[in-house]
Every structure is written in C-alpha cells, then in structure tokens.
C-alpha atoms as a PDB file:
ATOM      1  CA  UNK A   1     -42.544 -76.231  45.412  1.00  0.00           C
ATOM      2  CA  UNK A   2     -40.130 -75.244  48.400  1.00  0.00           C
ATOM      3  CA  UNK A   3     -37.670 -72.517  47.464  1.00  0.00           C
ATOM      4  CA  UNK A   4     -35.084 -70.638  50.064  1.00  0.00           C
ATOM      5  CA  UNK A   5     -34.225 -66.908  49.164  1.00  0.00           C
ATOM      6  CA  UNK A   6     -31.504 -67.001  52.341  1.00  0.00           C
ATOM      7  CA  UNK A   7     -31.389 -69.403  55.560  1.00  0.00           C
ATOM      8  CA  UNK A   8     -34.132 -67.259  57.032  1.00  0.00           C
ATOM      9  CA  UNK A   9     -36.644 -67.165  54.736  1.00  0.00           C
ATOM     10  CA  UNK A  10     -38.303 -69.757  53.065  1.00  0.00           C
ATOM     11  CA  UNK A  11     -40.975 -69.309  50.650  1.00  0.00           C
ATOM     12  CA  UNK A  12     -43.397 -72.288  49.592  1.00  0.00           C
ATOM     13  CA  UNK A  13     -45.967 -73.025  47.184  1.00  0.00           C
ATOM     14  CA  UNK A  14     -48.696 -75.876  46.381  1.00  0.00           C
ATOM     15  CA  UNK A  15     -51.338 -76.829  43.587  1.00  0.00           C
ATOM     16  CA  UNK A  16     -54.058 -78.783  43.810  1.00  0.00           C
ATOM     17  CA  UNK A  17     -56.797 -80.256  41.436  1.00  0.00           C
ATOM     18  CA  UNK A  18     -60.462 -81.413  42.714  1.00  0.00           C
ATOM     19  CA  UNK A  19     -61.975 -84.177  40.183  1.00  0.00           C
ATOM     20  CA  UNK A  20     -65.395 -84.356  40.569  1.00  0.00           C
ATOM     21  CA  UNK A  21     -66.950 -87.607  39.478  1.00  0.00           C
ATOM     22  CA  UNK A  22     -71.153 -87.173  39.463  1.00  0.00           C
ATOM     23  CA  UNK A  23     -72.837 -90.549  40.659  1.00  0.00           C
ATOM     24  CA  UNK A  24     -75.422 -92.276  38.213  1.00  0.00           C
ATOM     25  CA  UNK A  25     -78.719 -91.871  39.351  1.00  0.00           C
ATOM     26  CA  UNK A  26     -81.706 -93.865  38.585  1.00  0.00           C
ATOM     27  CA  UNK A  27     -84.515 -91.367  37.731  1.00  0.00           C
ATOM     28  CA  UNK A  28     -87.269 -93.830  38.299  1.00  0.00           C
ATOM     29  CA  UNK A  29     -86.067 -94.135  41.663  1.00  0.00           C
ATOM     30  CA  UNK A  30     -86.382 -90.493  42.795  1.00  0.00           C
ATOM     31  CA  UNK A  31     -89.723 -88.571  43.717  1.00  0.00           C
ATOM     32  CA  UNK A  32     -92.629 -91.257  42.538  1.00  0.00           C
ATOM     33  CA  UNK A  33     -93.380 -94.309  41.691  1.00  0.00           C
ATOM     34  CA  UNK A  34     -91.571 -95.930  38.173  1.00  0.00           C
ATOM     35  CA  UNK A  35     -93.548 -94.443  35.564  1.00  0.00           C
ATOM     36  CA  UNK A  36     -95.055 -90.973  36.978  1.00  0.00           C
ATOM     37  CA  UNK A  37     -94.828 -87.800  35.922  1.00  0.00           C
ATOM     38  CA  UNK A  38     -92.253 -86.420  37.940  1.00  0.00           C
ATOM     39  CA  UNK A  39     -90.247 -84.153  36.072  1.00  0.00           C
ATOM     40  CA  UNK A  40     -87.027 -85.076  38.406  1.00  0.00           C
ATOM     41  CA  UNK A  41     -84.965 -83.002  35.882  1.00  0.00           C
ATOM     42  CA  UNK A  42     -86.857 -80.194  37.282  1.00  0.00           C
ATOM     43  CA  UNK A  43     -85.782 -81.124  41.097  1.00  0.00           C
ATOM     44  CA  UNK A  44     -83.121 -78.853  42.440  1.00  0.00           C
ATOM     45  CA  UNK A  45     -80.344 -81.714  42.877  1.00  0.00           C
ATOM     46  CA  UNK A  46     -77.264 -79.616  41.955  1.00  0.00           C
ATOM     47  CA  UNK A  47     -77.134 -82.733  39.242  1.00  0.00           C
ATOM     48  CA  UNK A  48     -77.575 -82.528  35.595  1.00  0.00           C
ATOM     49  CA  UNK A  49     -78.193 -78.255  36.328  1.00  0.00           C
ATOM     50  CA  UNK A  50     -75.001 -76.840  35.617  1.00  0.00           C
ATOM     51  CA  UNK A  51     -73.582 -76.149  39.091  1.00  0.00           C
ATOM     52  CA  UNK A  52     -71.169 -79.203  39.485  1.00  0.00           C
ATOM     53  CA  UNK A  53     -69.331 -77.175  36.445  1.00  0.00           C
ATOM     54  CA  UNK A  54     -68.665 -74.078  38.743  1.00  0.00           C
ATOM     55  CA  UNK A  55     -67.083 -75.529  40.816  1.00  0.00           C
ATOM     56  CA  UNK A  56     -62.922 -74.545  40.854  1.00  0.00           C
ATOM     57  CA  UNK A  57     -61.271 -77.939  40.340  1.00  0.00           C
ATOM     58  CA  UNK A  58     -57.517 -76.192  41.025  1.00  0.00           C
ATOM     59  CA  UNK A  59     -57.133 -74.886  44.529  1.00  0.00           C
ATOM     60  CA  UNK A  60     -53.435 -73.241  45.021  1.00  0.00           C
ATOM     61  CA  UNK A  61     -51.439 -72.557  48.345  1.00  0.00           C
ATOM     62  CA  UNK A  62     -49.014 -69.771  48.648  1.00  0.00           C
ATOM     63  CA  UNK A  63     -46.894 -68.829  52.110  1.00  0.00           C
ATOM     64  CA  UNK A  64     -43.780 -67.928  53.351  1.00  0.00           C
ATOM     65  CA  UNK A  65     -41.953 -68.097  56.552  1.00  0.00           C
ATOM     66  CA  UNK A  66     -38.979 -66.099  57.724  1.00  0.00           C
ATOM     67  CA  UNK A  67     -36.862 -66.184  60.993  1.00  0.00           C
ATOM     68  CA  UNK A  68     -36.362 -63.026  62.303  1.00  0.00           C
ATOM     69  CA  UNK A  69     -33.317 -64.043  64.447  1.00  0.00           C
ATOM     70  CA  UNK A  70     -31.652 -67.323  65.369  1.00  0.00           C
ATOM     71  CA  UNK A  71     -30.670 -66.245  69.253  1.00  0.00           C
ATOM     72  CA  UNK A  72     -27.660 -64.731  68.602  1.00  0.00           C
ATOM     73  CA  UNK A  73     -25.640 -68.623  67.830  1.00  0.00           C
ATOM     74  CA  UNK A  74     -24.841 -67.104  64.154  1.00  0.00           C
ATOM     75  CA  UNK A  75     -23.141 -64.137  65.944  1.00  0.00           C
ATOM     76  CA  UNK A  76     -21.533 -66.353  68.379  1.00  0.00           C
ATOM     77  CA  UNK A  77     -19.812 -68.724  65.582  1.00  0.00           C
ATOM     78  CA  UNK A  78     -18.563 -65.657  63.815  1.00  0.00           C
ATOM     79  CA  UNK A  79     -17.103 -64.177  67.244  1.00  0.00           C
ATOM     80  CA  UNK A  80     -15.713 -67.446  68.426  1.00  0.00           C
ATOM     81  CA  UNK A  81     -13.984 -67.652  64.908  1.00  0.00           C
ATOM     82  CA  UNK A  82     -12.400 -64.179  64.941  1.00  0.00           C
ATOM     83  CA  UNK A  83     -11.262 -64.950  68.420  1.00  0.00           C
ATOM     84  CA  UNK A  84      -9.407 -67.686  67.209  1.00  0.00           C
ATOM     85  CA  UNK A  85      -7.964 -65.282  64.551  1.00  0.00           C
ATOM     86  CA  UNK A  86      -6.372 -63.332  66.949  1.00  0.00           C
ATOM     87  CA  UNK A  87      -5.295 -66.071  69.085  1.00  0.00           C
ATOM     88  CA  UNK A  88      -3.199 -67.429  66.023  1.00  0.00           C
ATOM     89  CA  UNK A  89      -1.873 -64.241  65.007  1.00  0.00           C
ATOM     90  CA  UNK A  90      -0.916 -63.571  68.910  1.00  0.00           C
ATOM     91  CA  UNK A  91       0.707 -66.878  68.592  1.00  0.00           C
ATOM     92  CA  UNK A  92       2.417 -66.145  65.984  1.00  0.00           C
ATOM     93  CA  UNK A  93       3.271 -62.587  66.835  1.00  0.00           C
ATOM     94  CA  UNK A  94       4.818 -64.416  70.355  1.00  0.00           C
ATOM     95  CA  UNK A  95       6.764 -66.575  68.576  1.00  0.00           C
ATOM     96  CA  UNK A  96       8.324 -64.035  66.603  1.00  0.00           C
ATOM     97  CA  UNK A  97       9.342 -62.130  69.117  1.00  0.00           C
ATOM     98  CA  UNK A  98      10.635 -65.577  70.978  1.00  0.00           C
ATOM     99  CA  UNK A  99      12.842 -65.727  68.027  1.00  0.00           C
ATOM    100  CA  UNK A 100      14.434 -62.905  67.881  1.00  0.00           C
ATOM    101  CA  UNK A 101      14.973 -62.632  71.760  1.00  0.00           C
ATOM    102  CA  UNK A 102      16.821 -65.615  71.171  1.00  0.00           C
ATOM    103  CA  UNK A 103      19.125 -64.560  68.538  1.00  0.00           C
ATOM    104  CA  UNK A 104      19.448 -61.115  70.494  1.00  0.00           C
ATOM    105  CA  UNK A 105      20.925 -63.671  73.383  1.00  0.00           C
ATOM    106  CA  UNK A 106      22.956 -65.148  71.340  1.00  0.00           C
ATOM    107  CA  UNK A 107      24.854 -62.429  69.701  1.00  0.00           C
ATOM    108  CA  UNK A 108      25.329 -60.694  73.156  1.00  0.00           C
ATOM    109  CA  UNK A 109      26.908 -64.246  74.868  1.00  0.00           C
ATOM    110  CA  UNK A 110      28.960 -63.906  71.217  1.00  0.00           C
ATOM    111  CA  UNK A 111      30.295 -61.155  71.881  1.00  0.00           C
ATOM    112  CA  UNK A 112      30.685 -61.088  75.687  1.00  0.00           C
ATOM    113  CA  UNK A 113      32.565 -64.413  74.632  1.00  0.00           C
ATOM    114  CA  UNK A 114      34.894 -62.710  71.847  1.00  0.00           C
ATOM    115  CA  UNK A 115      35.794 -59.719  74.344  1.00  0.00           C
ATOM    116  CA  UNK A 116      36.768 -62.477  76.757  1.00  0.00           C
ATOM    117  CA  UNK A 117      39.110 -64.610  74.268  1.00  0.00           C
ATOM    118  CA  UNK A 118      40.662 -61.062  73.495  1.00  0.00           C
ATOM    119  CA  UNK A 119      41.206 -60.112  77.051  1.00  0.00           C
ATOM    120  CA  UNK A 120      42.790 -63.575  77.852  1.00  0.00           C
ATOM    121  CA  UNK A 121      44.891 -63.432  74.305  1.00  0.00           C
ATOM    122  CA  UNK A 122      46.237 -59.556  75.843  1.00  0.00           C
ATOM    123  CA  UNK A 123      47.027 -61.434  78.965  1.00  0.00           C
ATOM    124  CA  UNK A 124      48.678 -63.963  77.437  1.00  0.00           C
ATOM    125  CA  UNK A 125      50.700 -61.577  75.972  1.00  0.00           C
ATOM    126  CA  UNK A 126      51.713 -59.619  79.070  1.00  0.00           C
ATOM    127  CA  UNK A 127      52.357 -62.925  80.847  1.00  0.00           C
ATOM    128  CA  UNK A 128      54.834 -63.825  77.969  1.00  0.00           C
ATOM    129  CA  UNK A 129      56.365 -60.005  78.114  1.00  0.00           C
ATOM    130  CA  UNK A 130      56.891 -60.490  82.190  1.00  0.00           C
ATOM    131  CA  UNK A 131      58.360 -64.422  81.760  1.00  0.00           C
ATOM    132  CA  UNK A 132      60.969 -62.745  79.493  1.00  0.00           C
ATOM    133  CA  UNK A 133      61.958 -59.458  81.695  1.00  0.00           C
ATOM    134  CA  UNK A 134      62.084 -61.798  84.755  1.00  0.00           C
ATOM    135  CA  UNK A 135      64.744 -64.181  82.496  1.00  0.00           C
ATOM    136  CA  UNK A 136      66.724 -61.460  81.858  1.00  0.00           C
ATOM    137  CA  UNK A 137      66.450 -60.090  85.112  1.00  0.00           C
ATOM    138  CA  UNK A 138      67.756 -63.575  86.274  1.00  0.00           C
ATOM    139  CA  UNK A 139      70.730 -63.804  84.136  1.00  0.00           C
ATOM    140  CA  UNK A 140      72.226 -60.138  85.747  1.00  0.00           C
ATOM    141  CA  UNK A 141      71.378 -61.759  89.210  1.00  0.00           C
ATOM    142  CA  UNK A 142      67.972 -58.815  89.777  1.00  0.00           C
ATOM    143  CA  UNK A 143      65.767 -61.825  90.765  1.00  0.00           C
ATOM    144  CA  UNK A 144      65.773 -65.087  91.917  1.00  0.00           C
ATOM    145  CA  UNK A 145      65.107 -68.295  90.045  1.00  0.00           C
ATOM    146  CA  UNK A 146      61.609 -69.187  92.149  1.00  0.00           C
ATOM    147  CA  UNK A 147      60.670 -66.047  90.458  1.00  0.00           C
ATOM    148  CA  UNK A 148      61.356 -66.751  87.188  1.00  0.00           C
ATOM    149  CA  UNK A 149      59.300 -70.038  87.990  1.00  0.00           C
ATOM    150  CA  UNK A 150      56.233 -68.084  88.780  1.00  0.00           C
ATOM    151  CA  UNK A 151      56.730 -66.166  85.979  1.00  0.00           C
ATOM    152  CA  UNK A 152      56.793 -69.136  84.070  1.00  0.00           C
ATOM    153  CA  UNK A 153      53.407 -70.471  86.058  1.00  0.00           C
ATOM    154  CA  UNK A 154      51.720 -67.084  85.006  1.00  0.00           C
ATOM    155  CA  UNK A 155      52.153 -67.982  81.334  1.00  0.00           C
ATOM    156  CA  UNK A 156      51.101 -71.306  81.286  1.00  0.00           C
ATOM    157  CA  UNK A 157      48.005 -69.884  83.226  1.00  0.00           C
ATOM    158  CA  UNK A 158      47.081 -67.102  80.479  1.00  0.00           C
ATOM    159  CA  UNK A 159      47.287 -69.946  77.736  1.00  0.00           C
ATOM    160  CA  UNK A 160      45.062 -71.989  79.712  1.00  0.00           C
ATOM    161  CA  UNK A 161      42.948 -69.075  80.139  1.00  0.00           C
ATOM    162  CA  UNK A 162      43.364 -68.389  76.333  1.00  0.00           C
ATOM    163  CA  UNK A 163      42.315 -72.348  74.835  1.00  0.00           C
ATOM    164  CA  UNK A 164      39.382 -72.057  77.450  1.00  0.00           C
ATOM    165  CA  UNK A 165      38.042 -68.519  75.825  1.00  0.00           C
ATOM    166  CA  UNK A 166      38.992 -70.330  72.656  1.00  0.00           C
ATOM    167  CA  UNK A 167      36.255 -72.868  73.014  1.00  0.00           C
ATOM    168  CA  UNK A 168      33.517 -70.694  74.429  1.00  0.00           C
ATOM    169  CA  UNK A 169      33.979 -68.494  72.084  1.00  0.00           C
ATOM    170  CA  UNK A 170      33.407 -71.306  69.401  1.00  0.00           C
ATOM    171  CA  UNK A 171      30.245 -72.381  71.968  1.00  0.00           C
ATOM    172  CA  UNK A 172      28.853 -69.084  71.357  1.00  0.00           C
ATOM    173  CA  UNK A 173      29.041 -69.053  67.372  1.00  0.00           C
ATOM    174  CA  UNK A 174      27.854 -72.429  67.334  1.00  0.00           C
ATOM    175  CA  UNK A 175      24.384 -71.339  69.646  1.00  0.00           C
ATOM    176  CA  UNK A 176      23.948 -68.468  67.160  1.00  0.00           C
ATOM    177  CA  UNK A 177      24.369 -70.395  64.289  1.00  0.00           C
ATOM    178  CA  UNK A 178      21.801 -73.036  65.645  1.00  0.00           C
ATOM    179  CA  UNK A 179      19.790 -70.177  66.394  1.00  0.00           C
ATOM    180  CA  UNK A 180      19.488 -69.242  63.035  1.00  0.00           C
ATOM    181  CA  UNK A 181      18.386 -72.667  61.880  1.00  0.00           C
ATOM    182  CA  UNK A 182      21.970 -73.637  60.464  1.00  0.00           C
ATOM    183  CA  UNK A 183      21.726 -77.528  59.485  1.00  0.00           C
ATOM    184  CA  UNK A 184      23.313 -79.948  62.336  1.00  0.00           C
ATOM    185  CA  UNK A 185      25.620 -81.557  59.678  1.00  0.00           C
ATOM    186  CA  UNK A 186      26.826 -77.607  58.190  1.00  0.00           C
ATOM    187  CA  UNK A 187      26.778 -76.662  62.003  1.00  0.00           C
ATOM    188  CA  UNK A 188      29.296 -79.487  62.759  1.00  0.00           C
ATOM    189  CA  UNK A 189      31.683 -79.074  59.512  1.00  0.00           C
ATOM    190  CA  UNK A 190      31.863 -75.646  60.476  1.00  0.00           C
ATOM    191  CA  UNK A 191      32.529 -76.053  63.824  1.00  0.00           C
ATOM    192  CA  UNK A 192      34.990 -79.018  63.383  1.00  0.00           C
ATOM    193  CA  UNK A 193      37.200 -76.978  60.426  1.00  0.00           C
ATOM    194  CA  UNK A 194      36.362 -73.550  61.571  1.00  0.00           C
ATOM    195  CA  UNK A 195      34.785 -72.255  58.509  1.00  0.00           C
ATOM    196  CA  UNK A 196      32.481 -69.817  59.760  1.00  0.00           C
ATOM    197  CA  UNK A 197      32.105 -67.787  56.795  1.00  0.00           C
ATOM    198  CA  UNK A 198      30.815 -69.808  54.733  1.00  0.00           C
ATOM    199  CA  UNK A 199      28.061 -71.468  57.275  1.00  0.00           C
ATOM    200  CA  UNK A 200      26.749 -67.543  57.326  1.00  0.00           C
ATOM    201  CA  UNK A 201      26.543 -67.598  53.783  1.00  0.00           C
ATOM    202  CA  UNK A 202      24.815 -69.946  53.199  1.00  0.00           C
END
C-alpha cells in the first residue's frame, strides 16, 4: 500500500504471511536402529513439540519518507511565473498608454489642422475684401490695372491655400478616426460624403 499525503511525503505500508510447511520424517530413521527404543518424540527437534506454532506467520512493514526541500526549483517555477505576470500586465499597461498617445497626436494634428483651414478661410476673405477695394480704386483712376491683377493673384492664392487646409484638415479627421478603430469601409463613406457625425456615433 503506497499512499501520498502531499508531493513531499509519502507514506508506505506492506504485509506479509510466512507458511510453514513441516517435512515428514521417518522416525525409524532417527537416533537407532529400526525397531529400538528411542523415544524420538522425546528428542528436542522443534518438530511435533509445539514451537513451529509460535512462530508469527504475518510480518508487517510500516515507513514513511518525506522531502524536506526540493532545491528551491518549486520556488523558482512560481517566481518565473509571476514574472511573466508582470511582464504581461507591463505589456499591456505599454500598450495602453501607446494608445492613447496616439489618439492624443491625433486630436492635436486635428486641431492644429482646423486652426489652419480657419486662418486660410480669414485670408481668403481679406484677399477677396482687398481684390474689391483695389477694383474700385481702379475705376476712379487711384491704382493701376497691374495692381488690380495682383490683387486678383492674391485671391486665387488664399483659395488655393483654403482647398489645401481643406484636405488636411479632412487628413487629420480621417487619422483620428482610424485611430479610434473606425472600420476602413465607414472610414471611407465618411470621408468620401463628409459625414463625420455619424462615423463618431457609431
């Protein structure tokens, strides 16, 4: 019987049984002659006296081992696994913050990009304002017509500027929106009809 209280100690147990078999034994054969008087009952042989019945026929083995330490390996797994704990959860913990450095980028280039489609509409604006003075201007005879050309030139250059602020703002809300894990087919219906909204919604 082997039994195992933990996986240091081990306790284990055995039985035994002696048969005894007593060998026949010619009397006339022992101590004389056949036919004398030897009494070879009387003969301390061990046989035939009793003393083959004291003997214990069941013999029984008891012991137990235990393992006081295994060299420190059971230690070892246990700190090798709760080093790998930490690795994931620094993992994860880095990736996290990965994330949300991202979208932090991406909402500052958003907004850098909207303050530069509003600075280029404003200038557009002004342009327009000066093209019209500088007409007027023309028609009393103030200026000349080269500089109602330039002023012309000017405009044309702030709605340049304007369509190109146009698109990097769109740029930037597209990044973000990528950013946030927006689906590529969403992320192009919303760029390509300019339904922003609703891509945040959902």
């Amino acid at each position: 019987m082997n039994s195992s209280i933990d996986s240091n100690l081990t306790l284990m147990a055995s039985a035994t049984k002696l048969d005894v078999e007593l060998p026949e034994i010619d009397p006339s054969k022992l101590y004389g002659a056949p036919g004398g008087s030897y009494d070879w009952r009387q003969q301390d042989t061990g046989y035939g006296s009793g003393e083959a019945t004291k003997v214990n026929p069941w013999q029984i083995e008891l012991s137990f081992s235990y393992r006081f330490g295994d060299g420190g390996a059971r230690q070892a797994k246990i700190d090798a696994k709760e080093a790998a704990i930490e690795k994931a959860k620094l993992q994860v913990e880095m990736a996290e913050n990965g994330c949300y450095l991202e979208l932090y980028s991406c909402l500052q280039q958003l907004d850098q990009a909207l303050r530069a489609y509003e600075l280029a509409v404003e200038s557009q604006r002004a342009a327009r304002e000066t093209l019209e003075q500088l007409e007027a201007m023309y028609e009393r005879g103030s200026v000349t017509a080269k500089e109602v050309r330039e002023g012309r030139l000017l405009v044309i250059q702030a709605q340049n500027r304007v369509v190109d602020a146009a698109f990097a703002y769109e740029a930037a809300k597209a990044k973000l929106a990528a950013a946030m894990g927006a689906a590529p087919d969403a992320l192009i219906a919303a760029l390509g009809r300019n339904q922003w909204d609703a891509l945040m919604d959902n």
